[in-house]
Each structure stands twice: as C-alpha cells, then as structure tokens.
Protein backbone atom coordinates (compact mmCIF):
# COMPACT_ATOMS: atom_id res chain seq x y z
CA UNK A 1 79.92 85.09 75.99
CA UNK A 2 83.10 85.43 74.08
CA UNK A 3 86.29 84.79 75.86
CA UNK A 4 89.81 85.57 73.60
CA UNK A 5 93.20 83.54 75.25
CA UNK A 6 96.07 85.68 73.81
CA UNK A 7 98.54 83.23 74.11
CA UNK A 8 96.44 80.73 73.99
CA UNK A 9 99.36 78.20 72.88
CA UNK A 10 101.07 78.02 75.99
CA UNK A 11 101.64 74.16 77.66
CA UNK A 12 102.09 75.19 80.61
CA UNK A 13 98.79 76.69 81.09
CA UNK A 14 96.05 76.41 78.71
CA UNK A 15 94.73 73.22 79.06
CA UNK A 16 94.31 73.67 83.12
CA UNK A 17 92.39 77.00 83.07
CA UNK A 18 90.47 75.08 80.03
CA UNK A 19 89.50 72.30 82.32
CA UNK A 20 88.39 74.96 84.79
CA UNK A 21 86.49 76.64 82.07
CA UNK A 22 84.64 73.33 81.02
CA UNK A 23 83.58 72.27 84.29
CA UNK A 24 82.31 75.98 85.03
CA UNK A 25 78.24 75.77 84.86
CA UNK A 26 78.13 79.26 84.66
CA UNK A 27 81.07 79.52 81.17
CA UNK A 28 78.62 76.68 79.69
CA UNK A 29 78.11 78.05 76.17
CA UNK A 30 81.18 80.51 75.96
CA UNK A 31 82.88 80.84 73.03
CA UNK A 32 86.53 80.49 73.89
CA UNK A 33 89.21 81.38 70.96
CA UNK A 34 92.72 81.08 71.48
CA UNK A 35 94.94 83.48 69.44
CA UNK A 36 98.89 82.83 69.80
CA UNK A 37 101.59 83.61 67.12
CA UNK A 38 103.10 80.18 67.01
CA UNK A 39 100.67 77.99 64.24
CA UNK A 40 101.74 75.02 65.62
CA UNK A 41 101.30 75.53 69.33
CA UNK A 42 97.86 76.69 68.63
CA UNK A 43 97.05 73.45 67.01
CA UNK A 44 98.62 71.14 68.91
CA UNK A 45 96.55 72.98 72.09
CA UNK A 46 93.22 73.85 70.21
CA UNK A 47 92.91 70.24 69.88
CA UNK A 48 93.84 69.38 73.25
CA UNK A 49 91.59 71.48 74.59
CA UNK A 50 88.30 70.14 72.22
CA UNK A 51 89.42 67.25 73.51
CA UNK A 52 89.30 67.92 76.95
CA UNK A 53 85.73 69.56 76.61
CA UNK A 54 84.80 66.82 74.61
CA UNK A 55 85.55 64.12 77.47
CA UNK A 56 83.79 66.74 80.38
CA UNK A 57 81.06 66.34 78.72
CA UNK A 58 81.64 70.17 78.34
CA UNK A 59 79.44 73.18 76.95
CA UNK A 60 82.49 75.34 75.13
CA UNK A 61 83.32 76.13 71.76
CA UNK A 62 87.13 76.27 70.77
CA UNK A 63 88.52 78.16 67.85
CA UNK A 64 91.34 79.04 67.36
CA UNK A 65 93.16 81.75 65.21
CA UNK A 66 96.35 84.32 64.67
CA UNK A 67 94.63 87.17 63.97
CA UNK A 68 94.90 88.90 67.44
CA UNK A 69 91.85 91.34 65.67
CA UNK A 70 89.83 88.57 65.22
CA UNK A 71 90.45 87.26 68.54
CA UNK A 72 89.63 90.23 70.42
CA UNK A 73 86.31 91.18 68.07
CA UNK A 74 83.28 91.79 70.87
CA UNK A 75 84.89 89.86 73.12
CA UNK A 76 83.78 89.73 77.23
CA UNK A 77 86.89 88.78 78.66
CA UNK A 78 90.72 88.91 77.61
CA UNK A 79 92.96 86.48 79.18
CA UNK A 80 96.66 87.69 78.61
CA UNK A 81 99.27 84.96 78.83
CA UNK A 82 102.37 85.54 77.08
CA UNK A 83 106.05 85.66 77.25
CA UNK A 84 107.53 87.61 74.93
CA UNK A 85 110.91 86.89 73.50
CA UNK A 86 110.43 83.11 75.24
CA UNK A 87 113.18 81.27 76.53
CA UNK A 88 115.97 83.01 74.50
CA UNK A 89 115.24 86.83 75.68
CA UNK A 90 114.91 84.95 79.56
CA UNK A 91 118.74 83.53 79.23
CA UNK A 92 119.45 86.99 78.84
CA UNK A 93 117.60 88.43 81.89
CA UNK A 94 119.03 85.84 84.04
CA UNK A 95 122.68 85.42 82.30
CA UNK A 96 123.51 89.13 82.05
CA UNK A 97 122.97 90.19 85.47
CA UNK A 98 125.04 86.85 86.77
CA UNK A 99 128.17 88.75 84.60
CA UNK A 100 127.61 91.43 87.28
CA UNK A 101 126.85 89.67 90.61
CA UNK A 102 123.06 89.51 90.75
CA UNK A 103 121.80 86.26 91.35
CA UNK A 104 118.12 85.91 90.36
CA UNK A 105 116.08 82.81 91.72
CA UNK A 106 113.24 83.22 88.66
CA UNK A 107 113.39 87.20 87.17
CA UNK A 108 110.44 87.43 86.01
CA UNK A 109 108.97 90.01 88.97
CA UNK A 110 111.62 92.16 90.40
CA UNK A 111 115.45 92.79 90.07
CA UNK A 112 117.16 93.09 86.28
CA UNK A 113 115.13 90.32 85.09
CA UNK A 114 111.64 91.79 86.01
CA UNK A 115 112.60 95.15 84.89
CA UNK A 116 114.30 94.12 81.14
CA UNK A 117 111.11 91.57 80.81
CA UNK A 118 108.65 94.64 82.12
CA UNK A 119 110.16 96.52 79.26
CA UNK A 120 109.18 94.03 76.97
CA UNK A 121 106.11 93.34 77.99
CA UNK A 122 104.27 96.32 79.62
CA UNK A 123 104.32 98.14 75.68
CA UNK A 124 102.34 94.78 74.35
CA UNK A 125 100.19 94.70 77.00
CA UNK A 126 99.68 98.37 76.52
CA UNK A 127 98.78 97.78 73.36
CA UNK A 128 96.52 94.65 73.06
CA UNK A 129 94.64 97.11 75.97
CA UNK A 130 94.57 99.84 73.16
CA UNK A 131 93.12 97.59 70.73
CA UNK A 132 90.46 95.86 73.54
CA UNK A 133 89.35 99.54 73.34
CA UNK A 134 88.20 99.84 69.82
CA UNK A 135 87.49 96.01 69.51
CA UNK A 136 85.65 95.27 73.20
CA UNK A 137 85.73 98.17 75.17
CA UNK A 138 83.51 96.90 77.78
CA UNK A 139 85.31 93.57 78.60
CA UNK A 140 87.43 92.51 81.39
CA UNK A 141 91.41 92.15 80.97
CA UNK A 142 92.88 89.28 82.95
CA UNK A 143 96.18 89.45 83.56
CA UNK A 144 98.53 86.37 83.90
CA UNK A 145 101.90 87.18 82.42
CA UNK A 146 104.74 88.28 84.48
CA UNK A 147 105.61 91.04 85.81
CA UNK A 148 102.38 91.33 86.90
CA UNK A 149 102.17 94.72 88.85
CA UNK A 150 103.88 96.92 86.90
CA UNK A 151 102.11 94.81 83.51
CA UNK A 152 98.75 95.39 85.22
CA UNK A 153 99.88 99.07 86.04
CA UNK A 154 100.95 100.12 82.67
CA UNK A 155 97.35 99.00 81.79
CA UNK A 156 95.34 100.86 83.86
CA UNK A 157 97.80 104.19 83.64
CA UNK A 158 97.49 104.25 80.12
CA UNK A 159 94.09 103.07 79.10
CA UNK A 160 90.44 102.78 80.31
CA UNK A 161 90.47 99.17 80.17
CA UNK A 162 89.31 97.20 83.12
CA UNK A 163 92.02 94.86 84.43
CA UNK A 164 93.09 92.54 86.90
CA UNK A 165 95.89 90.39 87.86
CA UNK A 166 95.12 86.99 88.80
CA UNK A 167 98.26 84.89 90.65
CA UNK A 168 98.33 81.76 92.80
CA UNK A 169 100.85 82.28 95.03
CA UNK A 170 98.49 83.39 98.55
CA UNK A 171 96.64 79.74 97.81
CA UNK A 172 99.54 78.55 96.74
CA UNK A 173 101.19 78.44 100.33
CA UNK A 174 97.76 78.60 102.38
CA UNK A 175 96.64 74.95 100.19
CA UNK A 176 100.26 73.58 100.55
CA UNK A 177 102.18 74.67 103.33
CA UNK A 178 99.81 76.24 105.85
CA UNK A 179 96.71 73.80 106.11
CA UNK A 180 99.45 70.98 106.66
CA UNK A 181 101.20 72.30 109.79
CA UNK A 182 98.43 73.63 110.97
CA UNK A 183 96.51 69.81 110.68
CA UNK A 184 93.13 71.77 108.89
CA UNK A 185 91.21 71.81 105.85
CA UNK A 186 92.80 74.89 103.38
CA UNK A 187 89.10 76.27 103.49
CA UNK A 188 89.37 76.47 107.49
CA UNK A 189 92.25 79.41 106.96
CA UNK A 190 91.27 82.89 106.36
CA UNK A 191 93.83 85.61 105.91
CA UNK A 192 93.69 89.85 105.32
CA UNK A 193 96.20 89.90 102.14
CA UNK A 194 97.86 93.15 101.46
CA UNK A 195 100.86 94.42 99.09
CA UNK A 196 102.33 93.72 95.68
CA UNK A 197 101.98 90.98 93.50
CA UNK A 198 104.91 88.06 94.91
CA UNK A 199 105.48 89.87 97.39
CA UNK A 200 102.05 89.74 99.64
CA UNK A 201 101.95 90.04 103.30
CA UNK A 202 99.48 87.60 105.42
CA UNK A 203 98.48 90.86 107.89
CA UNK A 204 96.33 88.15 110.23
CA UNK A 205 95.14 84.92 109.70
CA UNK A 206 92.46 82.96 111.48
CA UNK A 207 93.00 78.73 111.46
CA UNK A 208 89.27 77.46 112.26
CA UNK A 209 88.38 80.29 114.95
CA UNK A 210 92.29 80.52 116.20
CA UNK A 211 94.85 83.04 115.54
CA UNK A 212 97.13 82.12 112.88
CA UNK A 213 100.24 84.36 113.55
CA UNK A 214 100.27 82.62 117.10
CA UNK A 215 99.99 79.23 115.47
CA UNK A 216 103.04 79.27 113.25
CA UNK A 217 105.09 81.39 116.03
CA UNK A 218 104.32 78.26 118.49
CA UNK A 219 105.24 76.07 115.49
CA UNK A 220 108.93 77.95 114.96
CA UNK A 221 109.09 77.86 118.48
CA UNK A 222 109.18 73.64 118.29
CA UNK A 223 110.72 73.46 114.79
CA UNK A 224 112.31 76.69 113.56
CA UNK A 225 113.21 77.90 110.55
CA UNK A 226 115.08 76.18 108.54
CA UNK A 227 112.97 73.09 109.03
CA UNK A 228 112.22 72.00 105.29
CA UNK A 229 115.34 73.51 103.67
CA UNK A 230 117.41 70.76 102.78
CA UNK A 231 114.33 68.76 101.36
CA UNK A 232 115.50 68.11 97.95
CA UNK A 233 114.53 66.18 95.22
CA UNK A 234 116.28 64.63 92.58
CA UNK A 235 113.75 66.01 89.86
CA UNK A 236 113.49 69.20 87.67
CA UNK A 237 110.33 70.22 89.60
CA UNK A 238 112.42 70.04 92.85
CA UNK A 239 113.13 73.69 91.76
CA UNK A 240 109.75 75.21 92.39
CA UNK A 241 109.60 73.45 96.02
CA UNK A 242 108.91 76.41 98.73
CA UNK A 243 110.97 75.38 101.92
CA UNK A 244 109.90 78.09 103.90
CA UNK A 245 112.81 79.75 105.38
CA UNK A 246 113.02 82.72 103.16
CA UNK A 247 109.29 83.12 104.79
CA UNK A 248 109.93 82.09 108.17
CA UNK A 249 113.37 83.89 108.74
CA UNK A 250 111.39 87.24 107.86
CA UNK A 251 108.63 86.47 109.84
CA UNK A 252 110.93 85.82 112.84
CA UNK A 253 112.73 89.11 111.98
CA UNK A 254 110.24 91.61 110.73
CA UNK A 255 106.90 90.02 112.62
CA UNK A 256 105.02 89.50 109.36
CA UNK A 257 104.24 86.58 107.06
CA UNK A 258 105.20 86.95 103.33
CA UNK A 259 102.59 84.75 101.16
CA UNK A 260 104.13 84.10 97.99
CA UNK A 261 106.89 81.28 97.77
CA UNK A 262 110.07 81.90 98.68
CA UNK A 263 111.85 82.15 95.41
CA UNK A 264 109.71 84.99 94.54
CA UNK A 265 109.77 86.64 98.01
CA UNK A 266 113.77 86.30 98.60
CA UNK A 267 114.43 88.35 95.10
CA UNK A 268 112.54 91.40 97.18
CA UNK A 269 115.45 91.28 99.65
CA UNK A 270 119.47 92.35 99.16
CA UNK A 271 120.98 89.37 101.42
CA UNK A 272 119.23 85.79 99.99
CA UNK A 273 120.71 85.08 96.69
CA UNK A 274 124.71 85.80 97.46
CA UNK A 275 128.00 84.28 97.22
CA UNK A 276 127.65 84.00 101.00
CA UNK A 277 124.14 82.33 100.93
CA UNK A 278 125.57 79.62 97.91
CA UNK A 279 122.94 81.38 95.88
CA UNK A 280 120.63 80.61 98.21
CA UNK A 281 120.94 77.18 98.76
CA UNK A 282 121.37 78.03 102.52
CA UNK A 283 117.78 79.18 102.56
CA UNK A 284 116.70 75.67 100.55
CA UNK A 285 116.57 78.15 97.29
CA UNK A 286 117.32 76.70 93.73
CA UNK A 287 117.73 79.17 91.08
CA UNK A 288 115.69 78.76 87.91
CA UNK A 289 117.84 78.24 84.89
CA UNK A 290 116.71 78.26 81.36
CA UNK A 291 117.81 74.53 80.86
CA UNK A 292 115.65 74.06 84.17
CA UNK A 293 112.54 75.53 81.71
CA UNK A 294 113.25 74.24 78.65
CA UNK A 295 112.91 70.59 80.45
CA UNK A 296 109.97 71.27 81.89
CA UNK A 297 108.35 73.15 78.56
CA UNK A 298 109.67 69.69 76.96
CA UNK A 299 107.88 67.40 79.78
CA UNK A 300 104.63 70.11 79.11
CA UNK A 301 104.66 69.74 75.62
CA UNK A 302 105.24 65.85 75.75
CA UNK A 303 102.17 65.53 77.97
CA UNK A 304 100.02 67.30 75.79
CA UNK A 305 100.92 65.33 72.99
CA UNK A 306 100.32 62.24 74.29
CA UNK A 307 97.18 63.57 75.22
CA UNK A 308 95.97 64.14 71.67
CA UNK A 309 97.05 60.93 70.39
CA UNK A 310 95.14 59.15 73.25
CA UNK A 311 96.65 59.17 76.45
CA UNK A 312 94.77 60.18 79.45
CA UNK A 313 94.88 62.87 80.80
CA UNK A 314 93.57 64.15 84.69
CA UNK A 315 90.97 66.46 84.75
CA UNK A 316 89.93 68.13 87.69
CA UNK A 317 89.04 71.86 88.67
CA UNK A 318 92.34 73.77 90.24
CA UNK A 319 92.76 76.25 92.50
CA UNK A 320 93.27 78.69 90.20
CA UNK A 321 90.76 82.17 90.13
CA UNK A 322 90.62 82.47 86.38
CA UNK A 323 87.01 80.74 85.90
CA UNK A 324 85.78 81.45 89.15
CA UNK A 325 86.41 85.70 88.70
CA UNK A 326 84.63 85.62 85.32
CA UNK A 327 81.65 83.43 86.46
CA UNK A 328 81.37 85.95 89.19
CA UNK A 329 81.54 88.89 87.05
CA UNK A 330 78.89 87.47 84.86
CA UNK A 331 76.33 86.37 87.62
CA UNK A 332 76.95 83.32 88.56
CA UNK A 333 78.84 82.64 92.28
CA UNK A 334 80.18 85.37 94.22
CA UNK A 335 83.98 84.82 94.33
CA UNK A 336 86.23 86.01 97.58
CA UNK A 337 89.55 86.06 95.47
CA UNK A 338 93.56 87.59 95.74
CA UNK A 339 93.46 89.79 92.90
CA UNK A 340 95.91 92.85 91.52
CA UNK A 341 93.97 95.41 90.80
CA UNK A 342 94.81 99.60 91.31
CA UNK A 343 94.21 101.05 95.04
CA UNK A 344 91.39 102.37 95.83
CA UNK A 345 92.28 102.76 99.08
CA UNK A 346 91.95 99.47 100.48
CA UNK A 347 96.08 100.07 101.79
CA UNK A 348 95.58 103.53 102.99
CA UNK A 349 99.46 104.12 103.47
CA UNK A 350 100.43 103.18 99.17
CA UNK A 351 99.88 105.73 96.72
CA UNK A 352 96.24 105.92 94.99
CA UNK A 353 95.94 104.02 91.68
CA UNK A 354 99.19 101.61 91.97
CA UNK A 355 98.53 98.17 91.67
CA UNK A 356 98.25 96.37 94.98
CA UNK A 357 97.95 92.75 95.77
CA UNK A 358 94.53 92.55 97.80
CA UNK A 359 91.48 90.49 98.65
CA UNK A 360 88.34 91.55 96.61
CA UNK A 361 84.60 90.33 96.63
CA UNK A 362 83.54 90.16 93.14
CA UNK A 363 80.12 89.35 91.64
CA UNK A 364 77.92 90.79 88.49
CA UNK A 365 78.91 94.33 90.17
CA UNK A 366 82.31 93.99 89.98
CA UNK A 367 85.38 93.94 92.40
CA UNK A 368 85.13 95.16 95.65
CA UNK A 369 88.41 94.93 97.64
CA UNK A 370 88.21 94.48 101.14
CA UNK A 371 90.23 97.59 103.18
CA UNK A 372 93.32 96.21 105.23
CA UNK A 373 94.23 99.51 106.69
CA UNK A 374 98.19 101.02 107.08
CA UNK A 375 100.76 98.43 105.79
CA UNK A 376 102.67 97.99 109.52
CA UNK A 377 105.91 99.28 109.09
CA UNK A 378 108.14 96.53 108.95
CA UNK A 379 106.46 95.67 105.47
CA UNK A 380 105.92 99.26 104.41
CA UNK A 381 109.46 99.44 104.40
CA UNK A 382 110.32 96.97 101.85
CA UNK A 383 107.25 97.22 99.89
CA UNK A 384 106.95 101.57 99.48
CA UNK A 385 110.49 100.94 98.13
CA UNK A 386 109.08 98.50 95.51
CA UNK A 387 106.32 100.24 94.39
CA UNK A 388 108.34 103.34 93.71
CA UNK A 389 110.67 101.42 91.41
CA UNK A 390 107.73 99.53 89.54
CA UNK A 391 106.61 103.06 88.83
CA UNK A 392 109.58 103.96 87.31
CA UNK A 393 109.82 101.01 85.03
CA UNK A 394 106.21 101.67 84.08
CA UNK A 395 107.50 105.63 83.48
CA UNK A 396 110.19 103.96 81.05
CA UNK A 397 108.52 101.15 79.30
CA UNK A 398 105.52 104.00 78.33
CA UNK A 399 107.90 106.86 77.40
CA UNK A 400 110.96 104.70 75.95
CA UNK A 401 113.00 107.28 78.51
CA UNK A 402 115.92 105.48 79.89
CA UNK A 403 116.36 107.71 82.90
CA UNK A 404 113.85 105.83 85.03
CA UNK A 405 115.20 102.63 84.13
CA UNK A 406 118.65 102.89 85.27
CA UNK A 407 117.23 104.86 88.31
CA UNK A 408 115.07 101.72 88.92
CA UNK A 409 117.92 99.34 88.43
CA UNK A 410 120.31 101.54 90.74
CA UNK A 411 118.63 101.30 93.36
CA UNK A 412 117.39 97.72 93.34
CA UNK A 413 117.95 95.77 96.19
CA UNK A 414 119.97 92.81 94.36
CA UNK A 415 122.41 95.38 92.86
CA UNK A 416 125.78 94.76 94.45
CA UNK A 417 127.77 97.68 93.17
CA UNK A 418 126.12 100.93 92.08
CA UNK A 419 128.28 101.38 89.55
CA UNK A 420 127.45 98.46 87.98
CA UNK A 421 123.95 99.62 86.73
CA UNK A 422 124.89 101.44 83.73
CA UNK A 423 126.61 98.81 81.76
CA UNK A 424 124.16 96.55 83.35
CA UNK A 425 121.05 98.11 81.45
CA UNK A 426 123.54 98.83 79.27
CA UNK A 427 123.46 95.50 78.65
CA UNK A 428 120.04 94.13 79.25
CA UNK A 429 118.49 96.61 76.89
CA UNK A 430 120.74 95.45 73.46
CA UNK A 431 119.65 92.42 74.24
CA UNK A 432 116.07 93.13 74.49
CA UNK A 433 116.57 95.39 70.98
CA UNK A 434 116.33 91.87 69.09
CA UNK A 435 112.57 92.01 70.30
CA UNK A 436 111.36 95.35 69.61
CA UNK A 437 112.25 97.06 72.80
CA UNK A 438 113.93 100.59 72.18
CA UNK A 439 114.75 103.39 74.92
CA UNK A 440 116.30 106.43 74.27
CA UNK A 441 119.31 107.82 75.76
CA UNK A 442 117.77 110.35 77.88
C-alpha cells in the first residue's frame, strides 16, 4: 500500500495522523511518502515521524520527497493537507474584510475568508486530482484542507477522482462537550449528522438508550446558555475553546443542535461577530488572528524539534478518521465515520451531487452514507443558502469568472453593506494575485 501526504510538512498535523498510522494493524507495511514544497519542513517532519514509528515499534516506511509526481506514482490513497499562500495570504483574508466591517472568527470555511482561500485552493486541489488521474487513478483522495466543501466539491465536479472530506468537529463536541454534561462515556452518544462541512446539524441523538435533544433542553433549562462563555484562559489555545452559546442560543431559537464549534458555526450567521456582539466576545467567541497562528505554528514547530533531538513525545491514537477510513477501505475494520462526500441522496431536500456533511459506513466496498431524510426547515434555511453560494465559488474558482464570486460575496451573510462587495473582492482578489489566483472581469 502506498499512501502520498501532500503537505506532508505541516506541524500541526503530520506527526498525529502518523501516530495513528503506526499504531494501525491494518496500515502495517504501507509505504507512506510525504511530499511538501518547503525542504526543510519535510526534513525536520520526515524524521520526526521515523522516529515516532521507530519508538511504536511501528510497521511503516517514510520517505520523503518534492516531487509531487513522484509522490503521487501508484499511489492508494492521497491525503491533501495544505494551505496555500500560508500565514501571509491568511492576514489578508482576515485583514481586508475587517477594512469593511466583516469580522471573521477563523475564515477559512465561509464569509470573505473562505471564499478568497476557496479561490486559492479549489484550482490546486483540482489539479493534484487531475494528476491522481494519470498517476493513481484508482486511489482514494482525502481531503483535509480548508474550505472543505466547496475543496471537496470542485473535486468531484471536475474529475473522476474518488474523494472525501474528513473533519473533527461532530467528535469534536460529542468527545468534549456532550459526554461531559451528559455524565457518559463519548461511545454511549449516537447522533444522525446532516449538512455542510462546519456547519453540521445533530438531527437526533440518543445518550445510552435516552433522547439526547431532551437531555440538553432539561440541561438549558437548569443552566442556560451562556453557561461557559466567560471561561477564559490566559493562553494562546484559549482561542480554540468552544463555550457553547453560539450552539445553544440556536438550539434554543431554531430547535436544532449545530455540531461543529462555535467559531466555525457563528461565521454561518449575520448577527455573532458585530460591533454590537464585541466581536463576539458576548457569545465567549475569540477571533483568530494571524499572530494568534504564528504562536501556535511556533509552539508546533518547537515541539517537534525537541522531539528529534530527544525529547519525548506522547503517543497515543486520536480521534481523528484518517487511519480508521483507509483501514476500512482496505479490509480491515468497518468504520461508522462523519465524512464529506457528494449526495447521493442521503438529504433528500439538497441538490444531487453537492457535498454534504453525513454519516457513512465504510468498509472494502466503500462508503455508504446513512439517509437522514428532509433537512427540517429551520436548518434548511440557513444551510440551502450556503450551499448555493459554495456553488458559486466552485463556478468561479473552475472558470476564473468573477461574476459568481462577487454574487457569492454579496450575498453572504457577514456582509454588512451590499455595496461593499465590489471593492471588497476587489480587494481580496489582488491580494490573492501574488499566489497565482487570476479571475477575469466578467
């Protein structure tokens, strides 16, 4: 088995999904090579992560190369995990947009910031597809980079290659938030998961043979909304906290449990990150700054390094999908996983082929997502609107037309004056120029 990690220099998540990978009976004997563009990344992680098989006891074999060609040669799976531009082409996403009004608590999904980093991204991704389809036609694409629907979607629209989304967020609030209040195991919660990727809606939920929904409305009942969000920490990572009350305010509101955390979930909505909210701070939200990442990417990097020269270095399996979906695919366990993959029909009232956030079954056969039915209204609402404008910013970053781009923009949710989205993409897209990303003027 050949496995090729384009972007396989990344701190922030190679060496966990390697971990996974080593500890993964099933991956014992794949040959994993990470490909990334920056020498010294690569090095610094293709040692790390011989390291870390080295001290599982583990049964891969690293190499490591920039010769995305190479990397993708007969390969089984494609793990995508990239940010183009980096750090410098985010300032812009997030910086630009402030000039205007729009507040943005990460911009990398939605808003200005998830459609001027779609543009640069869904054309890439288009094309490492392309290449998959001369070089390894018949492997698997798993997607990790952000924006993940309309990435995955500009995939499957414009190539044969199969592809799927993998994101943590559904596990991310069942492991950390849910299982707590409710006083269970994470494994005794089982939920129907339906809509787009960040924004996924918890349709039901059973908590160890009791009904979830009625669960958490008893628990706003005692505690209410706003209980966690003016738990702060004095620490960088005090920014990717979920206090709930983006979450629980909807679900009071609307009937219906967003599953994603709320900095993602509050960019879907027009009244969380204003001048009247303090940004969001009333809702416990911190906005993501660059200087926020660069700390962190210095922390990551740090780690690592001390790592190499002989720190240790914990080692345990995650909760991420990654190595659990491909030792499904290949045989081994059947995997019950949140994946973002094009609908079939599994949410009957979303256009055919878009790419939905669902719950699939997958094994040596495949992915088989589990039908949820009609999207209730409340949530149809805001998430019919969403899909529409990841369509258009799929329409734009395939044809280089701007039209669908500033129609996408326009009518964004986190726009505060319409006639503001002109010079806004305006904007966005001459900065996005410096990285290859052209549209023309029609």
């Amino acid at each position: 088995m050949k496995i090729a990690f384009i972007g396989g220099g990344s701190v922030q998540w190679t060496t966990g999904l390697v971990v996974d990978m080593a500890l993964s009976e099933t991956l014992a004997g794949a040959d994993l090579v990470l490909h990334d563009i920056d020498p010294a990344a690569l090095d610094l992680l293709t040692t790390a992560c011989q390291r870390i098989v080295d001290q599982l006891d583990g049964n891969l074999h690293i190499t490591a190369t920039t010769d995305r060609v190479a990397a993708l040669q007969d390969a089984d799976f494609v793990i995508l995990c990239v940010s183009i531009g980096g750090l410098a082409a985010m300032r812009n996403d997030l910086e630009i947009p402030e000039r205007y009004g729009v507040f943005q608590s990460v911009g990398d999904t939605v808003g200005p910031g998830g459609l001027a980093r779609g543009l640069r991204h869904i054309p890439f991704a288009v094309q490492v597809a392309r290449e998959m389809e001369s070089l390894c036609p018949n492997a698997w694409l798993l997607n990790l980079t952000n924006p993940m629907t309309t990435i995955c979607r500009g995939i499957t629209r414009a190539t044969s290659i199969r592809t799927i989304g993998l994101c943590h967020e559904v596990d991310n609030v069942r492991q950390r938030h849910l299982a707590p209040m409710f006083g269970v195991p994470a494994d005794k919660i089982t939920m129907a998961v339906a809509g787009i990727n960040h924004l996924p809606v918890i349709l039901r939920m059973d908590v160890d043979g009791r009904d979830g929904m009625d669960l958490l409305q008893d628990w706003l009942d005692r505690h209410g909304a706003f209980k966690f969000a003016g738990d702060h920490d004095e620490d960088v990572h005090d920014i990717f906290k979920d206090r709930l009350a983006v979450k629980f305010s909807l679900f009071e509101k609307l009937g219906a449990l967003f599953g994603a955390g709320d900095r993602h979930v509050a960019e879907f909505f027009s009244g969380f990150l204003t001048e009247e909210t303090n940004r969001g701070q009333r809702y416990g939200v911190v906005l993501t700054t660059v200087t926020h990442r660069e700390l962190l990417a210095v922390e990551r990097r740090g780690r690592i390094q001390a790592f190499v020269d002989g720190a240790p270095l914990e080692m345990k399996k995650s909760h991420e999908q990654l190595a659990p979906v491909m030792a499904a695919l290949v045989g081994g366990p059947q995997a019950r996983c949140v994946v973002n993959i094009p609908n079939q029909g599994q949410i009957s009232n979303l256009p055919a082929d878009v790419t939905v956030e669902c719950v699939a079954e997958i094994d040596a056969l495949g992915v088989r997502p589990i039908s949820v039915g009609a999207l209730p209204y409340p949530v149809y609402a805001v998430i019919s609107s969403h899909v529409a404008r990841q369509e258009l910013i799929v329409e734009a970053a395939l044809t280089g037309k701007k039209a669908p781009a500033l129609a996408a923009l326009a009518t964004d949710p986190l726009l505060r004056d319409m006639e503001t989205a002109g010079p806004m993409l305006e904007a966005l897209l001459a900065a996005n120029g410096s990285f290859g990303v052209p549209l023309d003027s029609q």
